[in-house]
C-alpha atoms as a PDB file:
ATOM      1  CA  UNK A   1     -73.288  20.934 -93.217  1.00  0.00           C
ATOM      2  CA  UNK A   2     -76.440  21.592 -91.294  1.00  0.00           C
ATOM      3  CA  UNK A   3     -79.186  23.641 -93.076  1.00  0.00           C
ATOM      4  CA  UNK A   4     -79.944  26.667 -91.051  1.00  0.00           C
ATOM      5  CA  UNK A   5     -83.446  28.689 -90.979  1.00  0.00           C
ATOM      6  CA  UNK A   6     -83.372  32.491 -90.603  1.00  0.00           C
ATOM      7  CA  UNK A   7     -86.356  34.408 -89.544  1.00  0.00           C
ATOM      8  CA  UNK A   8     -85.745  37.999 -90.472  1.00  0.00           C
ATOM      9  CA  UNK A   9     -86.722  41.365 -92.435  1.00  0.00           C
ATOM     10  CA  UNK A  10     -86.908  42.706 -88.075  1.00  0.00           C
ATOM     11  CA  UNK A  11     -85.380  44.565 -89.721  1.00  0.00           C
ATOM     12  CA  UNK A  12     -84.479  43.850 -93.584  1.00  0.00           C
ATOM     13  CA  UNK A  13     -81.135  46.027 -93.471  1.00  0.00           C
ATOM     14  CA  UNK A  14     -79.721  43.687 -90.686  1.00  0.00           C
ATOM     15  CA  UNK A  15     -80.711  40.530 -92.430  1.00  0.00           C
ATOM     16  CA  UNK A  16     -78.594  41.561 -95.050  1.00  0.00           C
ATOM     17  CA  UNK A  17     -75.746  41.323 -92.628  1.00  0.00           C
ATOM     18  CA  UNK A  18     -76.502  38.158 -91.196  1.00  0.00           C
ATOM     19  CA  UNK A  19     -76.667  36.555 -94.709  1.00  0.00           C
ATOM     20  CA  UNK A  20     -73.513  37.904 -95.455  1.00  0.00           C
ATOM     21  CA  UNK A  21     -71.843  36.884 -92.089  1.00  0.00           C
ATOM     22  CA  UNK A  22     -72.877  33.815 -92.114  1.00  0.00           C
ATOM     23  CA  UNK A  23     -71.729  32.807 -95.552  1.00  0.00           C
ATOM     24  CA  UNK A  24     -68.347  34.695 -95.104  1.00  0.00           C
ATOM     25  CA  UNK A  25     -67.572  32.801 -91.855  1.00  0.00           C
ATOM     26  CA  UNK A  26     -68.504  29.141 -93.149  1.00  0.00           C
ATOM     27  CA  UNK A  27     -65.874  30.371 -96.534  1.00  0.00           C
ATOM     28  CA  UNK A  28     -63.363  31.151 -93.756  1.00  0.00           C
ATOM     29  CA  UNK A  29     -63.859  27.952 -91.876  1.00  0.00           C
ATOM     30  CA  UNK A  30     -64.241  25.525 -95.431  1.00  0.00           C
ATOM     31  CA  UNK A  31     -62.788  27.750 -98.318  1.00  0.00           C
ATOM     32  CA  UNK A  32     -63.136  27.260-101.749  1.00  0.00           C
ATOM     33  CA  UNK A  33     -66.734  27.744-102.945  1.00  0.00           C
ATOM     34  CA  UNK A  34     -68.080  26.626-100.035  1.00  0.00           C
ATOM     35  CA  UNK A  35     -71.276  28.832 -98.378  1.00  0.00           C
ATOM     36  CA  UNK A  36     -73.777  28.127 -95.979  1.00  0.00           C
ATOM     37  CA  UNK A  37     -76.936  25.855 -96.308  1.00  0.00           C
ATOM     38  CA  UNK A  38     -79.482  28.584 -95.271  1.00  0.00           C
ATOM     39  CA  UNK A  39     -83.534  29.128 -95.903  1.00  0.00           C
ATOM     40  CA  UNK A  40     -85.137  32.283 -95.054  1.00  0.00           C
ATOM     41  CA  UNK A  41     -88.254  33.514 -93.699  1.00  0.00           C
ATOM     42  CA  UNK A  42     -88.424  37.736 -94.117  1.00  0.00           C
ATOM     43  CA  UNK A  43     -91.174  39.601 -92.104  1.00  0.00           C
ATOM     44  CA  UNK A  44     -93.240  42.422 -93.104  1.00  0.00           C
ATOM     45  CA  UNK A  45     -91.553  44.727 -90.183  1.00  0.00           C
ATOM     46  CA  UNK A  46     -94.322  46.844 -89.785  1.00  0.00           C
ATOM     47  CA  UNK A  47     -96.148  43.501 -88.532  1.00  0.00           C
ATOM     48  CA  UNK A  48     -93.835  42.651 -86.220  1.00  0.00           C
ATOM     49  CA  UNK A  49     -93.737  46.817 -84.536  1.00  0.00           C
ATOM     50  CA  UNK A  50     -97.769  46.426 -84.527  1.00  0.00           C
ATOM     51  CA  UNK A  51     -97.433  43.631 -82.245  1.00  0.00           C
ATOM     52  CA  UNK A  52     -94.434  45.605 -80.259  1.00  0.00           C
ATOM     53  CA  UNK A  53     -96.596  48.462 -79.552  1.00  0.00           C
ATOM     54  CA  UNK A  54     -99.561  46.296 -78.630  1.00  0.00           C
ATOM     55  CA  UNK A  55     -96.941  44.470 -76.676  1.00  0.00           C
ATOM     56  CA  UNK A  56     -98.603  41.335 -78.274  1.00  0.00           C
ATOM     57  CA  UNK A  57     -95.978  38.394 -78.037  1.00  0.00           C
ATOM     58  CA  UNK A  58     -98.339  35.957 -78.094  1.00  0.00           C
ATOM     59  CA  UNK A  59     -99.134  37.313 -81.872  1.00  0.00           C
ATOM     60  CA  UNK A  60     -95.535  37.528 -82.550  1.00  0.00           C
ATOM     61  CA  UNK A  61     -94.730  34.005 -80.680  1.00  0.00           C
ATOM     62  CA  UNK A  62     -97.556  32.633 -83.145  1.00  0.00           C
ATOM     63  CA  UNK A  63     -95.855  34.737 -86.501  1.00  0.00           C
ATOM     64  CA  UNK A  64     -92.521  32.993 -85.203  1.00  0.00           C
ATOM     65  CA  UNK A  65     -93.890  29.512 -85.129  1.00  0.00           C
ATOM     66  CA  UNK A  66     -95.468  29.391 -87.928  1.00  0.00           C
ATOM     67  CA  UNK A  67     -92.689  30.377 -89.906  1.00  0.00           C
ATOM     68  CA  UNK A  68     -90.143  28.973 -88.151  1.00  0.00           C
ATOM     69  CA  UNK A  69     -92.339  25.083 -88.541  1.00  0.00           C
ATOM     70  CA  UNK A  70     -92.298  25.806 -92.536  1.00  0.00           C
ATOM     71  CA  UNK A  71     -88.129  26.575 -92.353  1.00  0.00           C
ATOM     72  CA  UNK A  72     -88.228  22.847 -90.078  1.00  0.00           C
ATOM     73  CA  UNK A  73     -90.352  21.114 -92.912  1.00  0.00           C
ATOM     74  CA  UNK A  74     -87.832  22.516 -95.485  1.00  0.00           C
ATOM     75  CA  UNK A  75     -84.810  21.067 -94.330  1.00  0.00           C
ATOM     76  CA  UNK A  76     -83.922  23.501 -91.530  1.00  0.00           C
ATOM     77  CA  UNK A  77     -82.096  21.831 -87.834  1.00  0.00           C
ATOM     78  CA  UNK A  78     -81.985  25.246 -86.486  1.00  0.00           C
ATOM     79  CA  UNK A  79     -83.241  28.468 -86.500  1.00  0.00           C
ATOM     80  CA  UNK A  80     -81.452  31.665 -86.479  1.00  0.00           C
ATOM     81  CA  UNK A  81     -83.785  34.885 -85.515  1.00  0.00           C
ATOM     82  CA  UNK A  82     -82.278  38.013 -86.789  1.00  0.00           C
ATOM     83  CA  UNK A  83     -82.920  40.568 -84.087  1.00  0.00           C
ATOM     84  CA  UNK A  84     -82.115  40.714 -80.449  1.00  0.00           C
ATOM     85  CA  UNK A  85     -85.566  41.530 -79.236  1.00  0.00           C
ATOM     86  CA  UNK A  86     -87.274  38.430 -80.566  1.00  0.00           C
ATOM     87  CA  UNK A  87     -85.397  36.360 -78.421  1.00  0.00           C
ATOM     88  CA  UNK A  88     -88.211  37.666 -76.094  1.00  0.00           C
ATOM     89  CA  UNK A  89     -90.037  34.238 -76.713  1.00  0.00           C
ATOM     90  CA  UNK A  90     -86.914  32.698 -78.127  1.00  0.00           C
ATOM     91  CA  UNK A  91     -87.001  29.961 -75.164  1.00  0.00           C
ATOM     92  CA  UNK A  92     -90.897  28.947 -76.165  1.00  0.00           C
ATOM     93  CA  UNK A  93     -90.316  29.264 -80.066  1.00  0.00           C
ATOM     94  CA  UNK A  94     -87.791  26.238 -79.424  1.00  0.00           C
ATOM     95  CA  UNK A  95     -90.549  24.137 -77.235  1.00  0.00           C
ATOM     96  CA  UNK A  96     -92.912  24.911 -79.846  1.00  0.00           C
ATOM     97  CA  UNK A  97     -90.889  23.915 -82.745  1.00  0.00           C
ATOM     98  CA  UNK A  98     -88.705  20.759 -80.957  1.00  0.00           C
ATOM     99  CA  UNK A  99     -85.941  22.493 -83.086  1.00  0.00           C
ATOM    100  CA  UNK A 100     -83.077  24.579 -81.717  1.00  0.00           C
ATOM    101  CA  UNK A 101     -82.931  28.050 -81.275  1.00  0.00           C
ATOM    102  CA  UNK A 102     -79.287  29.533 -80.991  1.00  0.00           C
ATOM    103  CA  UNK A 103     -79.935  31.607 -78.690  1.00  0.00           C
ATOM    104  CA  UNK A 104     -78.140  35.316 -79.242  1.00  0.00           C
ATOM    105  CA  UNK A 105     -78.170  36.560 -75.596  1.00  0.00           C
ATOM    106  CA  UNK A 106     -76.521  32.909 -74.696  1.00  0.00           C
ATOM    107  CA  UNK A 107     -74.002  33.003 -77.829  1.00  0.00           C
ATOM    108  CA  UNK A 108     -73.373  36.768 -76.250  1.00  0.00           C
ATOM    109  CA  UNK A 109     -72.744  35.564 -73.082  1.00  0.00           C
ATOM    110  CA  UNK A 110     -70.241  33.310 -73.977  1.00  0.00           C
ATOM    111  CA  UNK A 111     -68.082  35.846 -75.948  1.00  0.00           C
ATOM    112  CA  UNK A 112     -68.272  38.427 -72.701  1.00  0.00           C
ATOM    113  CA  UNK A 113     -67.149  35.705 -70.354  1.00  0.00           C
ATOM    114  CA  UNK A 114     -64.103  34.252 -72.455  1.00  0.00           C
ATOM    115  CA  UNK A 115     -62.687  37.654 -72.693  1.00  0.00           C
ATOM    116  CA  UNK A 116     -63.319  38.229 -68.739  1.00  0.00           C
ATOM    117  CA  UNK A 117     -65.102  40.831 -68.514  1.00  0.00           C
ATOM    118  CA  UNK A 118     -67.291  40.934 -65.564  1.00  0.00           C
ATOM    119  CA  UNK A 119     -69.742  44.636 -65.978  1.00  0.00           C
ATOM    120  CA  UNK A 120     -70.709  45.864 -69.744  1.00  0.00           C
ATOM    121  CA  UNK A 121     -73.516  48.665 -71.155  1.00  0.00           C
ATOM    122  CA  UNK A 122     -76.361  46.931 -73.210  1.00  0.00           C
ATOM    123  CA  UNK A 123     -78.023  49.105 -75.806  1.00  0.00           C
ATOM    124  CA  UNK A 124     -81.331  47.839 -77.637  1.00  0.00           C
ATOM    125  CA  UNK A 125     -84.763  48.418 -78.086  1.00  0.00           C
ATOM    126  CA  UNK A 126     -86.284  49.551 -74.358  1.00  0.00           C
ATOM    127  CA  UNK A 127     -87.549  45.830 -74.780  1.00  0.00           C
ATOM    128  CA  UNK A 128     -84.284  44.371 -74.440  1.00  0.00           C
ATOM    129  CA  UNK A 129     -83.049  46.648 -71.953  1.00  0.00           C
ATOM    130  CA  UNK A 130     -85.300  46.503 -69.504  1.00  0.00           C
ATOM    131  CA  UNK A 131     -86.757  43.143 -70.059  1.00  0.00           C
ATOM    132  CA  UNK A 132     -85.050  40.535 -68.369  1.00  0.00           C
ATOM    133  CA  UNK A 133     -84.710  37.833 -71.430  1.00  0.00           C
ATOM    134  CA  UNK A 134     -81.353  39.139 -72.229  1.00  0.00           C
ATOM    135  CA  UNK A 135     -79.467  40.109 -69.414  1.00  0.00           C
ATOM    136  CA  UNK A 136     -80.967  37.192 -67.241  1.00  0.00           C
ATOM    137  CA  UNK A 137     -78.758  34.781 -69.693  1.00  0.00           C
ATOM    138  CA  UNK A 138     -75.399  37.247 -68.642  1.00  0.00           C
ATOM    139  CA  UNK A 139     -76.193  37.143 -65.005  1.00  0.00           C
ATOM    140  CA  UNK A 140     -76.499  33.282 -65.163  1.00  0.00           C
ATOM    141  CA  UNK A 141     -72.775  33.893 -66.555  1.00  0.00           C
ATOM    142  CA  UNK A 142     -71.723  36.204 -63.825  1.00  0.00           C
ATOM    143  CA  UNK A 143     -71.888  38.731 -65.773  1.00  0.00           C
ATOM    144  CA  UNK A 144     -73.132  42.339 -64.167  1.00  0.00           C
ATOM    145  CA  UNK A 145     -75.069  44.587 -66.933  1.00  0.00           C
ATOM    146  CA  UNK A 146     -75.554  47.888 -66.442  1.00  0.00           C
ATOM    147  CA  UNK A 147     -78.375  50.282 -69.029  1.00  0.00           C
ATOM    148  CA  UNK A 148     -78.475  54.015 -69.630  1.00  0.00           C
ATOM    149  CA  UNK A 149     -80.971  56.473 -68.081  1.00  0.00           C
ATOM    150  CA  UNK A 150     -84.439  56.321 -68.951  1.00  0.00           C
ATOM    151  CA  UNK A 151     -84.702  59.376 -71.392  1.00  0.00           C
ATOM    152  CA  UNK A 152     -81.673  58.147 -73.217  1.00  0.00           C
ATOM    153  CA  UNK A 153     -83.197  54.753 -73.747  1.00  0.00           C
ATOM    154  CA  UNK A 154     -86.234  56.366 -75.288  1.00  0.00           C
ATOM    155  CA  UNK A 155     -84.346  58.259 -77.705  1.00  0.00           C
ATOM    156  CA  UNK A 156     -82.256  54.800 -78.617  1.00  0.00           C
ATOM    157  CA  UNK A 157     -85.482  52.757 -78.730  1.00  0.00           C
ATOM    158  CA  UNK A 158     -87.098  55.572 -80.933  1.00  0.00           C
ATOM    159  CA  UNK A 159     -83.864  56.162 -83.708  1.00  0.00           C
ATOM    160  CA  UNK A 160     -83.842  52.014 -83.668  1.00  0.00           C
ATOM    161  CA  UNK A 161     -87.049  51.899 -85.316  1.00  0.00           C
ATOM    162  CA  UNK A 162     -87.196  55.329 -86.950  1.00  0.00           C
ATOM    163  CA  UNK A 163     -84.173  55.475 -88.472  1.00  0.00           C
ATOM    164  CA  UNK A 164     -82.200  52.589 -88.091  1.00  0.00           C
ATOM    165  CA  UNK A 165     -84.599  49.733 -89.126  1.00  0.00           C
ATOM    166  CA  UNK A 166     -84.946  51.892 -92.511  1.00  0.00           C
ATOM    167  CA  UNK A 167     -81.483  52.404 -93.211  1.00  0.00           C
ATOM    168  CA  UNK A 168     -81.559  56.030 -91.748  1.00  0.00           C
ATOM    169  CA  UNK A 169     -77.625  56.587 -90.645  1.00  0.00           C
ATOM    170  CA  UNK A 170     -77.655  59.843 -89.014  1.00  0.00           C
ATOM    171  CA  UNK A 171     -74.013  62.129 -87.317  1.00  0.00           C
ATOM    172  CA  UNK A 172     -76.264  63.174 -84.675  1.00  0.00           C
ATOM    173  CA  UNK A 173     -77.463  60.116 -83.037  1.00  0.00           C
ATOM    174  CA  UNK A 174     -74.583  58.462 -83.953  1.00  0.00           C
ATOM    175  CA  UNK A 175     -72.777  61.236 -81.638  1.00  0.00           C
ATOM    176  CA  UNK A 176     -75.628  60.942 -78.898  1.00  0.00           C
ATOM    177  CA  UNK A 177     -75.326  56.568 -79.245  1.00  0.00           C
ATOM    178  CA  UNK A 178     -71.208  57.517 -78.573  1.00  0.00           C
ATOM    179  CA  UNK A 179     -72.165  59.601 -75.540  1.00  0.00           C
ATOM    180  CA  UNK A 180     -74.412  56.776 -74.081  1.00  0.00           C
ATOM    181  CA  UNK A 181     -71.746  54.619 -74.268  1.00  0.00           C
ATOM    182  CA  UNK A 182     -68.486  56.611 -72.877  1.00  0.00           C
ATOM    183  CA  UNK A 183     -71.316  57.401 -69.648  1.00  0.00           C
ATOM    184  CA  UNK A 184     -71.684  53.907 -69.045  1.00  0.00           C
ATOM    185  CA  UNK A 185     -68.303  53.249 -69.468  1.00  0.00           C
ATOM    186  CA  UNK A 186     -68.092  56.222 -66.722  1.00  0.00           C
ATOM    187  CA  UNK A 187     -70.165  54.231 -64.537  1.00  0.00           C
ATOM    188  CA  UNK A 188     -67.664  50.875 -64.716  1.00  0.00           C
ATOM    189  CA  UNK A 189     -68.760  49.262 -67.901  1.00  0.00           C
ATOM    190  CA  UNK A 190     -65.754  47.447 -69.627  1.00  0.00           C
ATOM    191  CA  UNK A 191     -67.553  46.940 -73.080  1.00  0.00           C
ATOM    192  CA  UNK A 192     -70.829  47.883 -74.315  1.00  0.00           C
ATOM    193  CA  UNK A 193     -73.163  45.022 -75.710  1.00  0.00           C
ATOM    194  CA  UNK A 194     -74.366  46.308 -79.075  1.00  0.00           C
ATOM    195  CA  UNK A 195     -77.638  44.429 -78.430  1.00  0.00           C
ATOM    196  CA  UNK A 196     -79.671  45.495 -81.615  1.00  0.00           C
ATOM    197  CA  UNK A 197     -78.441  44.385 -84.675  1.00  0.00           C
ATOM    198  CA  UNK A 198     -78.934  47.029 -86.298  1.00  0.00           C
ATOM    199  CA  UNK A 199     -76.965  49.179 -83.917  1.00  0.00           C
ATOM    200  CA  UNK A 200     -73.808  47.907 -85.669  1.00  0.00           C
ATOM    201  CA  UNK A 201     -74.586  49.588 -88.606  1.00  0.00           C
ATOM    202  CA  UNK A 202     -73.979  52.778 -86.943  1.00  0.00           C
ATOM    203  CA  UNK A 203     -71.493  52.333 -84.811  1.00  0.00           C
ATOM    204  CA  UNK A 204     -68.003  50.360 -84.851  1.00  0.00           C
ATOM    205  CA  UNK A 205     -65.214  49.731 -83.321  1.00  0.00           C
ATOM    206  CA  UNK A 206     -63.062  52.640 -85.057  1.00  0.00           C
ATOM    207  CA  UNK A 207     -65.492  55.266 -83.443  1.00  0.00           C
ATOM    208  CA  UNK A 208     -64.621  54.381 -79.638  1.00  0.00           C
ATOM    209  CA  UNK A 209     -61.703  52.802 -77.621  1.00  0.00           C
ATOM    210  CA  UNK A 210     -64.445  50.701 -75.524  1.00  0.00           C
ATOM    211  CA  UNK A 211     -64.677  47.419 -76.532  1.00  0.00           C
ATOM    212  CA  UNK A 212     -67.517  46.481 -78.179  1.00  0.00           C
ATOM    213  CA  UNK A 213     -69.692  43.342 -78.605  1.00  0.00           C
ATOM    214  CA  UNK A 214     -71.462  43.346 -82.063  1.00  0.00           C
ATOM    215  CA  UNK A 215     -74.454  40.475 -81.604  1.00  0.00           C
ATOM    216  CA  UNK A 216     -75.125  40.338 -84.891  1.00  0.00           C
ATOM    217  CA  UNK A 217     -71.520  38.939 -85.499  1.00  0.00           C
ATOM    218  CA  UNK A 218     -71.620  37.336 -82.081  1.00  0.00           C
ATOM    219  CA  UNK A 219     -74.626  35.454 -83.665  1.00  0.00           C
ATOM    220  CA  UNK A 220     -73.828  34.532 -86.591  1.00  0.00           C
ATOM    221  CA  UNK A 221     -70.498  32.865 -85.803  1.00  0.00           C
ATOM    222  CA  UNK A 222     -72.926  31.115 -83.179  1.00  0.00           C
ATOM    223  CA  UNK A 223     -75.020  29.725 -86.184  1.00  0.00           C
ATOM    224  CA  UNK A 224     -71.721  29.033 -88.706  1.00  0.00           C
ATOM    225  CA  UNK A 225     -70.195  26.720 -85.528  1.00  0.00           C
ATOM    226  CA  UNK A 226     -73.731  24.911 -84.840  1.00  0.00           C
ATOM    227  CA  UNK A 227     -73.885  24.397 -88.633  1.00  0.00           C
ATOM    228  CA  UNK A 228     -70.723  22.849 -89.180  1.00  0.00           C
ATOM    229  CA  UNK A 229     -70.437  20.981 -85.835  1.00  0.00           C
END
């Protein structure tokens, strides 16, 4: 079994998940008392959202590196980071390190296309919507992505951080996050990309009849397959 470096706490409450995913799926594929190999790296979030707002990614690229070189020179073949919207610098994370970087927009990808679907809704910070780090890596798939109205991805990008990130689980966006969605389905999207993982935590799969693509799970059976291939 390969030993696999997280870089998380961006945010803590979704790291949880990803520590429990991954363990639970390499248990599912081994059984017995077998778990994954894993070392991990937890930010101070309110480092990482003082770079967002500065829009600083060469800060954040640097924060990355460095922790993702002392998960390599503890044992780690690849690194698993914990939130959509670092995948931002994902692609020079790996050249810096010369250590793989499953990639969750790719991993994402792959999951959309095997169940055909050609046009789904991506939700995520206003960084992942409108940047083109995620959906470029659908596209390259054939895969059409469609985002809600600007207004509505303020309000998604602000409850992410506000109230998400700390564990804040409220009816009322959870009804607005539900509207967002049915819209988009409206508008000829066949599944909506959950594309923060922390989105997850407030919405599932019992709440709507779209299909839905979790990227936290997405990416973490990503990271159980590259560590037992």
């Amino acid at each position: 079994m390969k030993i696999l470096g997280l870089i998380g706490g961006i945010s803590w409450v979704s790291t949880i998940d990803y520590y429990r995913l991954i363990n639970q799926g390499i248990n599912e594929k081994l059984g017995d008392l077998n778990f994954a190999e894993c070392i991990i790296h937890s930010f101070n979030y309110a480092d990482i959202k003082r770079n967002n707002d500065a829009e600083d990614w060469n800060a954040t690229l640097r924060m990355l590196t460095s922790a993702g070189q002392n998960l390599k020179n503890s044992g780690a073949k690849a690194i698993v980071l914990c939130a959509n919207t670092m995948h931002m610098v994902a692609d020079q994370l790996e050249k810096n390190l010369q250590l793989p970087v499953i990639h969750i927009a790719r991993a994402t990808a792959n999951t959309i296309k095997s169940g055909g679907y050609k046009k789904v809704g991506l939700l995520g910070t206003k960084f992942t919507m409108e940047r083109p780090f995620f959906r470029e890596k659908l596209a390259q798939r054939g895969i059409e992505v469609i985002i809600p109205g600007s207004n509505e991805r303020d309000f998604i990008h602000y409850t992410i951080f506000e109230e998400l990130g700390r564990g804040i689980l409220k009816p009322e966006t959870k009804n607005f996050y539900l509207e967002v969605m049915h819209k988009l389905a409206g508008q000829g999207a066949e599944g909506i990309i959950l594309g923060c993982t922390e989105i997850p935590l407030l919405i599932s799969p019992q709440d709507t009849g779209i299909p839905l693509f979790d990227t936290a799970q997405i990416h973490s059976n990503a990271a159980v397959e590259f560590a037992l291939g």
